[in-house]
N, C-alpha and C. Protein backbone atom coordinates (compact mmCIF):
# COMPACT_ATOMS: atom_id res chain seq x y z
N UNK A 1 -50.36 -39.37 -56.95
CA UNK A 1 -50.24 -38.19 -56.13
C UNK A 1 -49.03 -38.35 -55.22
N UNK A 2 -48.30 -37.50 -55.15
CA UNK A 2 -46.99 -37.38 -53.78
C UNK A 2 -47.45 -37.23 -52.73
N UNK A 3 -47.07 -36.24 -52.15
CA UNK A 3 -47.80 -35.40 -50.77
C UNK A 3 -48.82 -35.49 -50.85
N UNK A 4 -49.15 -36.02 -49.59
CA UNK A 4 -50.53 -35.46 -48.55
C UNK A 4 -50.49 -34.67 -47.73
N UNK A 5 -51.66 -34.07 -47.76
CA UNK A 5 -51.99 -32.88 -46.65
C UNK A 5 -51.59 -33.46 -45.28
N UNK A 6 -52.24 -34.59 -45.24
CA UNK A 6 -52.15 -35.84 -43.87
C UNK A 6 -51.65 -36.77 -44.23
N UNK A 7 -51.09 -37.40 -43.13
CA UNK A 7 -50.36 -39.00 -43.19
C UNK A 7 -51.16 -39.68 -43.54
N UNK A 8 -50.84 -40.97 -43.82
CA UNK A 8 -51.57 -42.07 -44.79
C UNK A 8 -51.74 -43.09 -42.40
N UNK A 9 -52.75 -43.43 -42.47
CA UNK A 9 -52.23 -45.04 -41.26
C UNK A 9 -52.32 -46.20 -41.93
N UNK A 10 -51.43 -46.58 -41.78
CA UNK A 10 -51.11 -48.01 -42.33
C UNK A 10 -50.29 -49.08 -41.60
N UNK A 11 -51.71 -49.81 -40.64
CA UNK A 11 -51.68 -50.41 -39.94
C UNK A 11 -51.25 -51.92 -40.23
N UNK A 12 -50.64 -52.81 -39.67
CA UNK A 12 -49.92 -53.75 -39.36
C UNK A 12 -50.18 -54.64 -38.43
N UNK A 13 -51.38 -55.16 -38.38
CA UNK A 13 -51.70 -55.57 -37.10
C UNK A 13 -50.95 -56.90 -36.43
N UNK A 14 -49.97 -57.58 -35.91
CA UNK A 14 -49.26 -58.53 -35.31
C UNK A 14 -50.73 -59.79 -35.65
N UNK A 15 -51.70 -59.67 -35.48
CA UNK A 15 -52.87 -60.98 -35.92
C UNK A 15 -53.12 -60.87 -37.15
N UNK A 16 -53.26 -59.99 -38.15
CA UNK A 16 -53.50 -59.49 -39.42
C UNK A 16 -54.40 -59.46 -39.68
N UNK A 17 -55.90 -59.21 -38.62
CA UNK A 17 -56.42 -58.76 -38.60
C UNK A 17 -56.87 -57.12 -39.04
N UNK A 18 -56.84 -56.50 -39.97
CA UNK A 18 -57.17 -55.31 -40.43
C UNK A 18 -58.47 -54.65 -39.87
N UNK A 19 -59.28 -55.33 -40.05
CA UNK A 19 -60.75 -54.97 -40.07
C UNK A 19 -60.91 -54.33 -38.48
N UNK A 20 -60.41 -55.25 -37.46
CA UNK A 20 -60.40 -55.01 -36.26
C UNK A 20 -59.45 -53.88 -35.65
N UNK A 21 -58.46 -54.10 -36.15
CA UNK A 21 -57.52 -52.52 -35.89
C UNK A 21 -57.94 -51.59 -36.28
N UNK A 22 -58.26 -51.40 -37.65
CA UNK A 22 -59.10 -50.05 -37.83
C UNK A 22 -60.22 -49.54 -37.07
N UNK A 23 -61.20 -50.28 -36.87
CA UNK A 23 -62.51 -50.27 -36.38
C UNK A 23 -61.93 -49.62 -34.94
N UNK A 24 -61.02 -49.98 -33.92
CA UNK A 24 -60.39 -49.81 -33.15
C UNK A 24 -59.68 -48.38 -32.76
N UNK A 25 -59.21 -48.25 -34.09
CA UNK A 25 -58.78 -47.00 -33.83
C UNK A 25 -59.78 -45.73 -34.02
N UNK A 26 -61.06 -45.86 -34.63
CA UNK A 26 -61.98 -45.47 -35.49
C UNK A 26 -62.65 -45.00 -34.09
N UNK A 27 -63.20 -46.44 -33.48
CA UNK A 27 -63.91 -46.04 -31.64
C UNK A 27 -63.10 -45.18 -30.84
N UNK A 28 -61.83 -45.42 -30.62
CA UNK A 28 -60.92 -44.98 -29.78
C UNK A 28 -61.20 -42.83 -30.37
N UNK A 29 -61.08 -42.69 -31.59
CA UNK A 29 -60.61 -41.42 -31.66
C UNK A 29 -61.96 -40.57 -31.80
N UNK A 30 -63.14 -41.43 -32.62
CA UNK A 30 -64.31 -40.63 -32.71
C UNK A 30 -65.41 -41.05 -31.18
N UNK A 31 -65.46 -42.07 -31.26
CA UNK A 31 -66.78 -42.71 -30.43
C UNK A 31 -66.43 -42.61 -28.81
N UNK A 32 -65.24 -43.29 -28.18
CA UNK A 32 -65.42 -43.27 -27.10
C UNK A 32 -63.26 -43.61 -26.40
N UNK A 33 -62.79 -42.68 -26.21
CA UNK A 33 -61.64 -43.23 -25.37
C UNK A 33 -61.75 -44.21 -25.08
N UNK A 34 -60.19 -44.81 -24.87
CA UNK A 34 -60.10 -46.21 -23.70
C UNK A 34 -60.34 -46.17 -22.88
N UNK A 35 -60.52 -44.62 -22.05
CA UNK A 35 -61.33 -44.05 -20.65
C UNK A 35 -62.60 -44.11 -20.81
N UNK A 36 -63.57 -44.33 -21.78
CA UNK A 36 -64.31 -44.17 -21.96
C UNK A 36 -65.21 -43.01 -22.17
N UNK A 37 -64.13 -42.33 -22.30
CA UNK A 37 -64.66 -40.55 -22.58
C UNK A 37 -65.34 -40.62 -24.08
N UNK A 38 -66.58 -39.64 -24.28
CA UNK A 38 -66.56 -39.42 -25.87
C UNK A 38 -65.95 -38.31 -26.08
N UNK A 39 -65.63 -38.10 -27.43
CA UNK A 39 -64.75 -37.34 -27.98
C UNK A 39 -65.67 -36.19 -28.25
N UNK A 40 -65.53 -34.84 -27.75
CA UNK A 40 -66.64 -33.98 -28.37
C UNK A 40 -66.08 -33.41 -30.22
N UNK A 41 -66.54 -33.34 -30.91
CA UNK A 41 -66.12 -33.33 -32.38
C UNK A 41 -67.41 -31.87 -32.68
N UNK A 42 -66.69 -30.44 -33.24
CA UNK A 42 -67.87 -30.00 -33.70
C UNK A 42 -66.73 -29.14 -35.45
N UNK A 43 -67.72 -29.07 -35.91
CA UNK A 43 -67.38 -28.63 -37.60
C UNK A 43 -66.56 -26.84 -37.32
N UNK A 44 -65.63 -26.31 -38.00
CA UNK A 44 -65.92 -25.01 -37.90
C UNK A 44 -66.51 -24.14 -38.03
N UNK A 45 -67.83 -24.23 -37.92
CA UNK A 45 -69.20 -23.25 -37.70
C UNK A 45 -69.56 -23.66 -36.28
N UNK A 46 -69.03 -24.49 -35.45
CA UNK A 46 -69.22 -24.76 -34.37
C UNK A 46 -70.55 -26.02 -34.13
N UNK A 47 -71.11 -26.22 -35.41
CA UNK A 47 -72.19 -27.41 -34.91
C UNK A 47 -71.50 -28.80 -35.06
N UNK A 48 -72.38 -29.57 -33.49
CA UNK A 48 -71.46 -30.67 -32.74
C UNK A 48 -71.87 -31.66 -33.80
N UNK A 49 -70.83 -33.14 -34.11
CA UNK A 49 -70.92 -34.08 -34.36
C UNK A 49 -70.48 -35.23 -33.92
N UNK A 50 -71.26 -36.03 -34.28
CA UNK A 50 -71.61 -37.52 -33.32
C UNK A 50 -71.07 -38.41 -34.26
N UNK A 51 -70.48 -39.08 -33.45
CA UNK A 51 -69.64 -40.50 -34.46
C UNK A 51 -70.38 -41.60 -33.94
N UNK A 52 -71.33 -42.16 -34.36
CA UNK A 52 -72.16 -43.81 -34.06
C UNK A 52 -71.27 -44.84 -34.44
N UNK A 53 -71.17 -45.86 -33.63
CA UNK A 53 -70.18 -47.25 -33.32
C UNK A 53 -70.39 -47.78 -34.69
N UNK A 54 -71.57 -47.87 -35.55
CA UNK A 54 -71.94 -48.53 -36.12
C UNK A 54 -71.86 -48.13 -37.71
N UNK A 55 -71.42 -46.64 -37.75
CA UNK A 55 -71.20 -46.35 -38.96
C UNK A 55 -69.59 -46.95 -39.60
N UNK A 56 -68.88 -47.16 -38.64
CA UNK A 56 -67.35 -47.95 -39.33
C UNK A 56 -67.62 -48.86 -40.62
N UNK A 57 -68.74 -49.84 -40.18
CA UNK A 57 -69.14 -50.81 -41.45
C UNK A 57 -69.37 -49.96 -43.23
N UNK A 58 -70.10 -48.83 -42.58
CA UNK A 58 -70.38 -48.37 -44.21
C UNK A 58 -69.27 -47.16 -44.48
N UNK A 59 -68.36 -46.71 -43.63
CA UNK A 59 -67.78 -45.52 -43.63
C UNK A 59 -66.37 -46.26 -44.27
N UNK A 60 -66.20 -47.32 -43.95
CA UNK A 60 -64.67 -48.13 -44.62
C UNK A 60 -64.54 -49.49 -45.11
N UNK A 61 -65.85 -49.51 -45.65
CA UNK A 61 -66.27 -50.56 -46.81
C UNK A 61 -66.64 -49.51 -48.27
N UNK A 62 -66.85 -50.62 -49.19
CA UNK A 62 -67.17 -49.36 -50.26
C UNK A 62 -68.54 -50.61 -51.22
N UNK A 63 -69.22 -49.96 -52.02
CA UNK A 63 -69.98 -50.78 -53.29
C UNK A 63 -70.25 -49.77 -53.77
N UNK A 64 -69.71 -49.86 -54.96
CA UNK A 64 -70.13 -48.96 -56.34
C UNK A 64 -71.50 -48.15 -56.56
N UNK A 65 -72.98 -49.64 -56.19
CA UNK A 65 -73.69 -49.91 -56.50
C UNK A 65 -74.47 -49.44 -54.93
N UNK A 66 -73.90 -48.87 -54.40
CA UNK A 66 -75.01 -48.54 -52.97
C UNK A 66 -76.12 -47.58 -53.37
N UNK A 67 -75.92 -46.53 -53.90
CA UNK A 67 -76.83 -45.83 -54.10
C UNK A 67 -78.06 -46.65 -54.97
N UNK A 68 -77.76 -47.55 -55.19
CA UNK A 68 -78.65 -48.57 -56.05
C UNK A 68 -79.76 -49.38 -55.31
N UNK A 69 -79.40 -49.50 -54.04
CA UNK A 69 -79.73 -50.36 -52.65
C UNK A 69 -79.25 -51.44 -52.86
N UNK A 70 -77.65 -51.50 -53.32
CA UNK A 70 -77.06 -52.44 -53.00
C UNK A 70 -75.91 -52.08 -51.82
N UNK A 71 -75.87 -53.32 -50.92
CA UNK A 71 -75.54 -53.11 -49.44
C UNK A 71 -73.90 -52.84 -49.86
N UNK A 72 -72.89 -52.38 -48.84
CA UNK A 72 -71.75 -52.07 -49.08
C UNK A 72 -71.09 -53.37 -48.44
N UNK A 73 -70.18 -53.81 -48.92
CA UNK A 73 -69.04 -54.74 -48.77
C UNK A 73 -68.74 -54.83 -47.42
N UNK A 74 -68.31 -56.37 -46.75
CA UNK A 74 -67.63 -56.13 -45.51
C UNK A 74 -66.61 -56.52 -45.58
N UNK A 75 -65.76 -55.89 -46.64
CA UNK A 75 -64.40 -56.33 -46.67
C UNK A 75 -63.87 -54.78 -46.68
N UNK A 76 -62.64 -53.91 -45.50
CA UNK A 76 -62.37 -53.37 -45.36
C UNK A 76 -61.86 -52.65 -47.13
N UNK A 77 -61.86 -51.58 -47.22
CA UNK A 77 -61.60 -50.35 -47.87
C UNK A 77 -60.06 -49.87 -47.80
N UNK A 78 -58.94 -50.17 -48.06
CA UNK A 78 -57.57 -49.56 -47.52
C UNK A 78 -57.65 -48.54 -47.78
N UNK A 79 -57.97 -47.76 -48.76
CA UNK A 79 -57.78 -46.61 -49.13
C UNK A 79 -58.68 -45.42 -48.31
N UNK A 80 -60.10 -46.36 -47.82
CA UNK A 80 -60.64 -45.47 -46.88
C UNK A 80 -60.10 -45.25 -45.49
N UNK A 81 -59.33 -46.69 -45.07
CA UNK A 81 -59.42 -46.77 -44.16
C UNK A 81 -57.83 -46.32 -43.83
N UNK A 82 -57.26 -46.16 -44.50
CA UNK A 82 -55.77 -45.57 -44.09
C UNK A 82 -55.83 -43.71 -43.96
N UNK A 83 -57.29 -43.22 -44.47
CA UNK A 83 -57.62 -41.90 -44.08
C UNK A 83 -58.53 -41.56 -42.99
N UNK A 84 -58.51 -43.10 -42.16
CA UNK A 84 -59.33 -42.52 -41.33
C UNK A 84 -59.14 -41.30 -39.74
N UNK A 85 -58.06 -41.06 -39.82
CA UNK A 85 -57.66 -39.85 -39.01
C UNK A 85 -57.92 -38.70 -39.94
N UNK A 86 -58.54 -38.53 -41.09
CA UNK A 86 -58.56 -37.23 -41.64
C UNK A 86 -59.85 -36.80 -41.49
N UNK A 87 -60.45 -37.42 -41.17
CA UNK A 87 -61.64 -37.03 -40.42
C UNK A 87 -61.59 -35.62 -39.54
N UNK A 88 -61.21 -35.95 -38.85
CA UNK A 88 -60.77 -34.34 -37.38
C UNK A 88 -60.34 -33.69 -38.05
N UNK A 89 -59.51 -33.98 -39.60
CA UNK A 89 -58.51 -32.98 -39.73
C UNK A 89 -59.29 -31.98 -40.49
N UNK A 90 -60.22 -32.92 -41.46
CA UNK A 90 -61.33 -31.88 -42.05
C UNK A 90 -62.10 -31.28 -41.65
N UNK A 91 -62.18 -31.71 -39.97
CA UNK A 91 -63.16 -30.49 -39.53
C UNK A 91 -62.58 -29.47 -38.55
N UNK A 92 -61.15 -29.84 -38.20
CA UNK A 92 -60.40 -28.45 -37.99
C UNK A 92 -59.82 -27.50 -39.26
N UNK A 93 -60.43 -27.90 -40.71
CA UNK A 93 -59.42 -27.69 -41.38
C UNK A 93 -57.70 -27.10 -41.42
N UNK A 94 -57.22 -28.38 -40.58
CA UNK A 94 -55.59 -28.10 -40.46
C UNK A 94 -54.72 -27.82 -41.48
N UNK A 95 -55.24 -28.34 -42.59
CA UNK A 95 -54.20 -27.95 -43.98
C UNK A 95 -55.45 -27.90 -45.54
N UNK A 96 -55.20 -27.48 -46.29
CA UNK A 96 -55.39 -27.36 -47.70
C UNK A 96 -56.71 -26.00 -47.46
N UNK A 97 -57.49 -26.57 -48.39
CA UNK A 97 -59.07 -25.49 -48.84
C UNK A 97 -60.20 -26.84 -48.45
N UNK A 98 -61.09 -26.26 -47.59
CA UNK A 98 -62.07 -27.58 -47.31
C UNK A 98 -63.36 -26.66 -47.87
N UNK A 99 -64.70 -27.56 -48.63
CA UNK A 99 -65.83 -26.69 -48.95
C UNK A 99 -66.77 -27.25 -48.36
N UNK A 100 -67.47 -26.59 -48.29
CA UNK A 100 -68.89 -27.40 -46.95
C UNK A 100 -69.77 -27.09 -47.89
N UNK A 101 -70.41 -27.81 -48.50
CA UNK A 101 -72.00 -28.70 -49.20
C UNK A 101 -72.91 -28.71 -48.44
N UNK A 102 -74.47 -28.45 -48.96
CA UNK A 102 -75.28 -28.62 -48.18
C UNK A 102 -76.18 -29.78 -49.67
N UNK A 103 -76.86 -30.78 -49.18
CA UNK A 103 -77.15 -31.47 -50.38
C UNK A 103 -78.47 -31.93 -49.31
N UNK A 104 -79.85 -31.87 -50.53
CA UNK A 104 -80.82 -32.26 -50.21
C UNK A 104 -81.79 -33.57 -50.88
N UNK A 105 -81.95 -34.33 -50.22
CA UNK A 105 -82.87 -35.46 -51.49
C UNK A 105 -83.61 -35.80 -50.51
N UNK A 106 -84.66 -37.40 -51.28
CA UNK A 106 -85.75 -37.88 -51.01
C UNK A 106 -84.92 -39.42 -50.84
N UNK A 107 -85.30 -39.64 -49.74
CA UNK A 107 -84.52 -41.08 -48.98
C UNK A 107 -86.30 -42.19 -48.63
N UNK A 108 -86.43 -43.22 -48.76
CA UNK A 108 -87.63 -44.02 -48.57
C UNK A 108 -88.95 -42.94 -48.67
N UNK A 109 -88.68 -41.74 -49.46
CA UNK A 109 -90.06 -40.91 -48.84
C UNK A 109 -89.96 -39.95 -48.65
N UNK A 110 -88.49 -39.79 -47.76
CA UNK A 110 -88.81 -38.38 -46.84
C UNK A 110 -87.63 -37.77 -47.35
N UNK A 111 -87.69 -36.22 -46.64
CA UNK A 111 -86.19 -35.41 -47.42
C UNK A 111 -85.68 -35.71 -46.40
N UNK A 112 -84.18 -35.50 -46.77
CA UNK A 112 -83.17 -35.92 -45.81
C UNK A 112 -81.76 -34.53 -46.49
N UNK A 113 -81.44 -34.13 -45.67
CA UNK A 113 -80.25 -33.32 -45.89
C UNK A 113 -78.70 -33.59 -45.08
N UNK A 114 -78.02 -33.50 -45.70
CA UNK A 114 -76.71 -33.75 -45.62
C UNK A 114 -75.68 -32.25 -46.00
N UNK A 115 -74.11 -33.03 -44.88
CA UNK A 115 -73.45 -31.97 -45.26
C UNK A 115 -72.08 -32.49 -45.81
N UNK A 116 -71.43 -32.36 -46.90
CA UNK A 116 -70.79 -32.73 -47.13
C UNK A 116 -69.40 -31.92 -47.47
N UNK A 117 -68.16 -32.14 -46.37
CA UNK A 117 -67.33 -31.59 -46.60
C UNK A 117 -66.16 -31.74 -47.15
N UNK A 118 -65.55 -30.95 -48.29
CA UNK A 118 -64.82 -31.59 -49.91
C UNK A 118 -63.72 -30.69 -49.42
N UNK A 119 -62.59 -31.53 -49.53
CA UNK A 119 -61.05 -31.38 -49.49
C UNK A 119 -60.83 -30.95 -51.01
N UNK A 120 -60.34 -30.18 -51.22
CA UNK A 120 -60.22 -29.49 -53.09
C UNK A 120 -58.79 -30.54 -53.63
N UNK A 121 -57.81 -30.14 -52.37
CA UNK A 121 -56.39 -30.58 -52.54
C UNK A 121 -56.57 -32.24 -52.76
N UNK A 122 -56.75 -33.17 -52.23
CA UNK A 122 -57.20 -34.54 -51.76
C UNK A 122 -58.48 -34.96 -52.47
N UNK A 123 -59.15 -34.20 -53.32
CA UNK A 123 -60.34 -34.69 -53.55
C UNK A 123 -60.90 -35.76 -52.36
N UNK A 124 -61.28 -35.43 -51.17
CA UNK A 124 -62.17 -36.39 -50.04
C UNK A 124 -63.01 -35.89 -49.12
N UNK A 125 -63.87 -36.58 -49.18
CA UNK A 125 -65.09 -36.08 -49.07
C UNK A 125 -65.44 -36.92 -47.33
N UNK A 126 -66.13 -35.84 -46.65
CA UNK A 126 -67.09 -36.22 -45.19
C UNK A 126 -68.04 -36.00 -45.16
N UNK A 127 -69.17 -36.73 -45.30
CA UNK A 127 -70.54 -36.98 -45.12
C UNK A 127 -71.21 -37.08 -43.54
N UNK A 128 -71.78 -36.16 -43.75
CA UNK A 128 -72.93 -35.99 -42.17
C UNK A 128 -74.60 -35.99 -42.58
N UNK A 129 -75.21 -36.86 -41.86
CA UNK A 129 -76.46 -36.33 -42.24
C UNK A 129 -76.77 -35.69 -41.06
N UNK A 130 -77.92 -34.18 -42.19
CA UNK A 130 -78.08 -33.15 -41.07
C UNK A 130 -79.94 -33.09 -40.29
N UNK A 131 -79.63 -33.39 -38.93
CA UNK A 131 -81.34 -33.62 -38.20
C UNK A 131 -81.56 -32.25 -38.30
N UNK A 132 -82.95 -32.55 -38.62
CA UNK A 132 -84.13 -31.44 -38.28
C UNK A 132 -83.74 -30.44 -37.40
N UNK A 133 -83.33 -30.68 -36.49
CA UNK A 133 -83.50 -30.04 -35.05
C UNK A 133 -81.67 -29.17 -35.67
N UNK A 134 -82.39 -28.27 -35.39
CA UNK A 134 -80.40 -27.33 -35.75
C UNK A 134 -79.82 -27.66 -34.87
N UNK A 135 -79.89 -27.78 -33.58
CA UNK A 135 -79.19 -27.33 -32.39
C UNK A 135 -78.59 -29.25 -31.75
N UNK A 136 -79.12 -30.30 -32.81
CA UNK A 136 -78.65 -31.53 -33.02
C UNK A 136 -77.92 -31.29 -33.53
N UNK A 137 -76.58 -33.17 -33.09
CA UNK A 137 -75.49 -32.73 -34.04
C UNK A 137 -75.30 -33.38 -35.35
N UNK A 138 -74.70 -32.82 -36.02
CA UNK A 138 -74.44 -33.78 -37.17
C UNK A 138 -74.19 -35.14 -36.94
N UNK A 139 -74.66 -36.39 -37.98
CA UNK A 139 -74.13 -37.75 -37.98
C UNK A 139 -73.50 -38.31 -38.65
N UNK A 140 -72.22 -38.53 -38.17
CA UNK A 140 -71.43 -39.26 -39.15
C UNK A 140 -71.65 -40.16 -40.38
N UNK A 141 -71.67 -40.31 -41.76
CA UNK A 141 -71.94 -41.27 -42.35
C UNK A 141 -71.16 -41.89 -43.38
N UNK A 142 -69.69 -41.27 -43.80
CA UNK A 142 -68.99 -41.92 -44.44
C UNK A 142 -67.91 -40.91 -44.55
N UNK A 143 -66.93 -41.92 -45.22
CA UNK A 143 -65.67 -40.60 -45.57
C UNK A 143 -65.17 -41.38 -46.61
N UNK A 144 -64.53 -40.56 -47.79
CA UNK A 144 -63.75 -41.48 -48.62
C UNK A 144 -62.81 -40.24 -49.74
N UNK A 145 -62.31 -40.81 -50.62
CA UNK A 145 -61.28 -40.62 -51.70
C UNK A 145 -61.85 -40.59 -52.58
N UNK A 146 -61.77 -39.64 -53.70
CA UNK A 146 -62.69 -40.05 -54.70
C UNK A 146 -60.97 -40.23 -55.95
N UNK A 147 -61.51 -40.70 -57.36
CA UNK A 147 -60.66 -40.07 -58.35
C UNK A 147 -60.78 -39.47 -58.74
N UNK A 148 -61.91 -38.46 -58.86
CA UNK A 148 -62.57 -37.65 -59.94
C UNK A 148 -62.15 -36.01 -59.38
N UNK A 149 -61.07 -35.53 -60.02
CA UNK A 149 -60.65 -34.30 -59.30
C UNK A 149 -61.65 -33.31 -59.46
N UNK A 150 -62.63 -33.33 -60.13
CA UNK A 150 -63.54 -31.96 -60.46
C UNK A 150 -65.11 -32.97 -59.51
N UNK A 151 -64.65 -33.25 -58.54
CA UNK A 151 -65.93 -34.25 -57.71
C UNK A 151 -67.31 -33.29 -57.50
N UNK A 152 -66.64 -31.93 -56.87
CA UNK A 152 -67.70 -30.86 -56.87
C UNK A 152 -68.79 -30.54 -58.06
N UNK A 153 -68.01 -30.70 -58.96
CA UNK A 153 -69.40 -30.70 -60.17
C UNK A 153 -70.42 -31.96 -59.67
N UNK A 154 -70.08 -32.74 -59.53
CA UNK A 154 -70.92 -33.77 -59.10
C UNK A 154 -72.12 -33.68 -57.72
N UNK A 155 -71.21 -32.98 -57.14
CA UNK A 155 -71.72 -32.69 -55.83
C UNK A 155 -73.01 -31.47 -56.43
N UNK A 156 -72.62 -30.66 -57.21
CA UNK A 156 -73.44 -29.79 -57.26
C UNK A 156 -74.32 -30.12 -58.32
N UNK A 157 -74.50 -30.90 -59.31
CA UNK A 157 -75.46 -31.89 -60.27
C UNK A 157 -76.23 -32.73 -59.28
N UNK A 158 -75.91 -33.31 -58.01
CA UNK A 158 -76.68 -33.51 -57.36
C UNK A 158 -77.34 -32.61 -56.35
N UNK A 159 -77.57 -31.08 -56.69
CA UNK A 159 -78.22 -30.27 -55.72
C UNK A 159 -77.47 -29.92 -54.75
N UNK A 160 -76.51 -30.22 -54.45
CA UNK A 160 -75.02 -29.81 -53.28
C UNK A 160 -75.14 -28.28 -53.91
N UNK A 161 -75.31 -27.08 -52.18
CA UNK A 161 -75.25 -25.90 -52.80
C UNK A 161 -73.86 -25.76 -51.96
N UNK A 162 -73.04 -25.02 -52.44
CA UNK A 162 -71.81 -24.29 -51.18
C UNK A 162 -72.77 -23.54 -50.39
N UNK A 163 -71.66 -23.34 -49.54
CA UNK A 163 -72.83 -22.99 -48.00
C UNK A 163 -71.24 -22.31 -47.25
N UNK A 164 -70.35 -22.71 -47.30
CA UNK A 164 -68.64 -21.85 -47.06
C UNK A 164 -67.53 -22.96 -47.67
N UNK A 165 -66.48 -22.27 -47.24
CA UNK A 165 -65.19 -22.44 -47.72
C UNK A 165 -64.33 -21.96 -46.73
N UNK A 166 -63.48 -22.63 -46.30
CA UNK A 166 -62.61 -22.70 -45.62
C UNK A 166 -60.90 -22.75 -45.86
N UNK A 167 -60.06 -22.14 -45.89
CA UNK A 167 -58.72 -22.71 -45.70
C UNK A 167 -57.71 -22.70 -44.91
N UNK A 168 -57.04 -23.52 -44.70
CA UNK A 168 -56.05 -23.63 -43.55
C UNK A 168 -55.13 -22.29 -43.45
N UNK A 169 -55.52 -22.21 -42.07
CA UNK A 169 -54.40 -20.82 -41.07
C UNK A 169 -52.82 -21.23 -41.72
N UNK A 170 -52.00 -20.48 -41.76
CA UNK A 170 -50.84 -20.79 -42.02
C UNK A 170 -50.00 -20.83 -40.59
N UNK A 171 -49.17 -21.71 -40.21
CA UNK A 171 -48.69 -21.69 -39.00
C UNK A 171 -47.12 -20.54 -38.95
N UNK A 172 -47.16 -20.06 -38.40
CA UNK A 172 -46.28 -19.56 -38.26
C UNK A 172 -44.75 -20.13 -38.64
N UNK A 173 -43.81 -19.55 -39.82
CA UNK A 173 -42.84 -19.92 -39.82
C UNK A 173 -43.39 -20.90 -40.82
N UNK A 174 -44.36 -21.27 -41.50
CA UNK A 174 -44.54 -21.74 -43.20
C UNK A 174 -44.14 -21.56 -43.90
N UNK A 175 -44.21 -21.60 -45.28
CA UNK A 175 -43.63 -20.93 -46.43
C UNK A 175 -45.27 -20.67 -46.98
């Protein structure tokens, strides 16, 4: 692929530490300023979402085999993790066609619903799981790249209904 909608981060850390710079920048933009402010984050339908400290581990690691209940890797993800500013971008949708998924299953027992929002251009996908309570906000639970450019069939073989569609405003003076 050439162009991206969004920049790639591709961090360099002076310790070479990876794992820790990302994670870093990950708190800083979703979870909590260096002021310690949280970041308020809500979808364009206006419902709020919550970024937990603790989802970085499964959101920019990867295992094939998770849905299997096999645990995900703690060896950083580059490919996830150099998109991790596209996060905000998919939920302002700033550039391309974004589709919002609503997907329902059975987790230890219970139903659990999710929202999952699919970049058409980028094939990449943002995962929220959605609480009971409407007026709760969404929870962060992963983001990633897929290869599979027709991913939405998938999404919708697993019960993913569309629910909207979105595409980016053109800014003035575009082509």
């Amino acid at each position: 692929m050439g162009q991206h909608l969004w920049k790639l981060l591709r961090l360099k850390p002076a310790n070479g530490n990876l794992w820790n710079a990302y994670r870093q920048i990950y708190i800083e933009t979703y979870v909590r300023d260096s002021n310690g402010v949280i970041p308020i984050f809500q979808d364009w339908r206006g419902r709020p979402i919550k970024f937990g400290i603790n989802a970085f581990e499964h959101a920019f690691t990867r295992n094939p085999g998770f849905r299997q209940g096999l645990n995900h890797s703690t060896e950083l993800d580059p490919r996830r993790a150099e998109r991790i500013l596209w996060i905000k971008e998919v939920l302002a949708v700033s550039a391309g066609t974004v589709s919002l998924y609503q997907e329902q299953f059975q987790e230890d027992g219970k139903p659990k619903r999710r929202k999952l929002f699919y970049v058409i251009e980028e094939a990449y996908v943002v995962v929220f799981n959605q609480p009971t309570d409407p007026n709760a906000p969404l929870q962060f639970v992963s983001a990633y790249p897929t290869n599979d450019r027709d991913y939405e069939r998938e999404i919708r073989r697993k019960n993913g209904a569309l629910i909207d569609q979105r595409k980016a405003k053109k800014v003035e003076g575009e082509k």
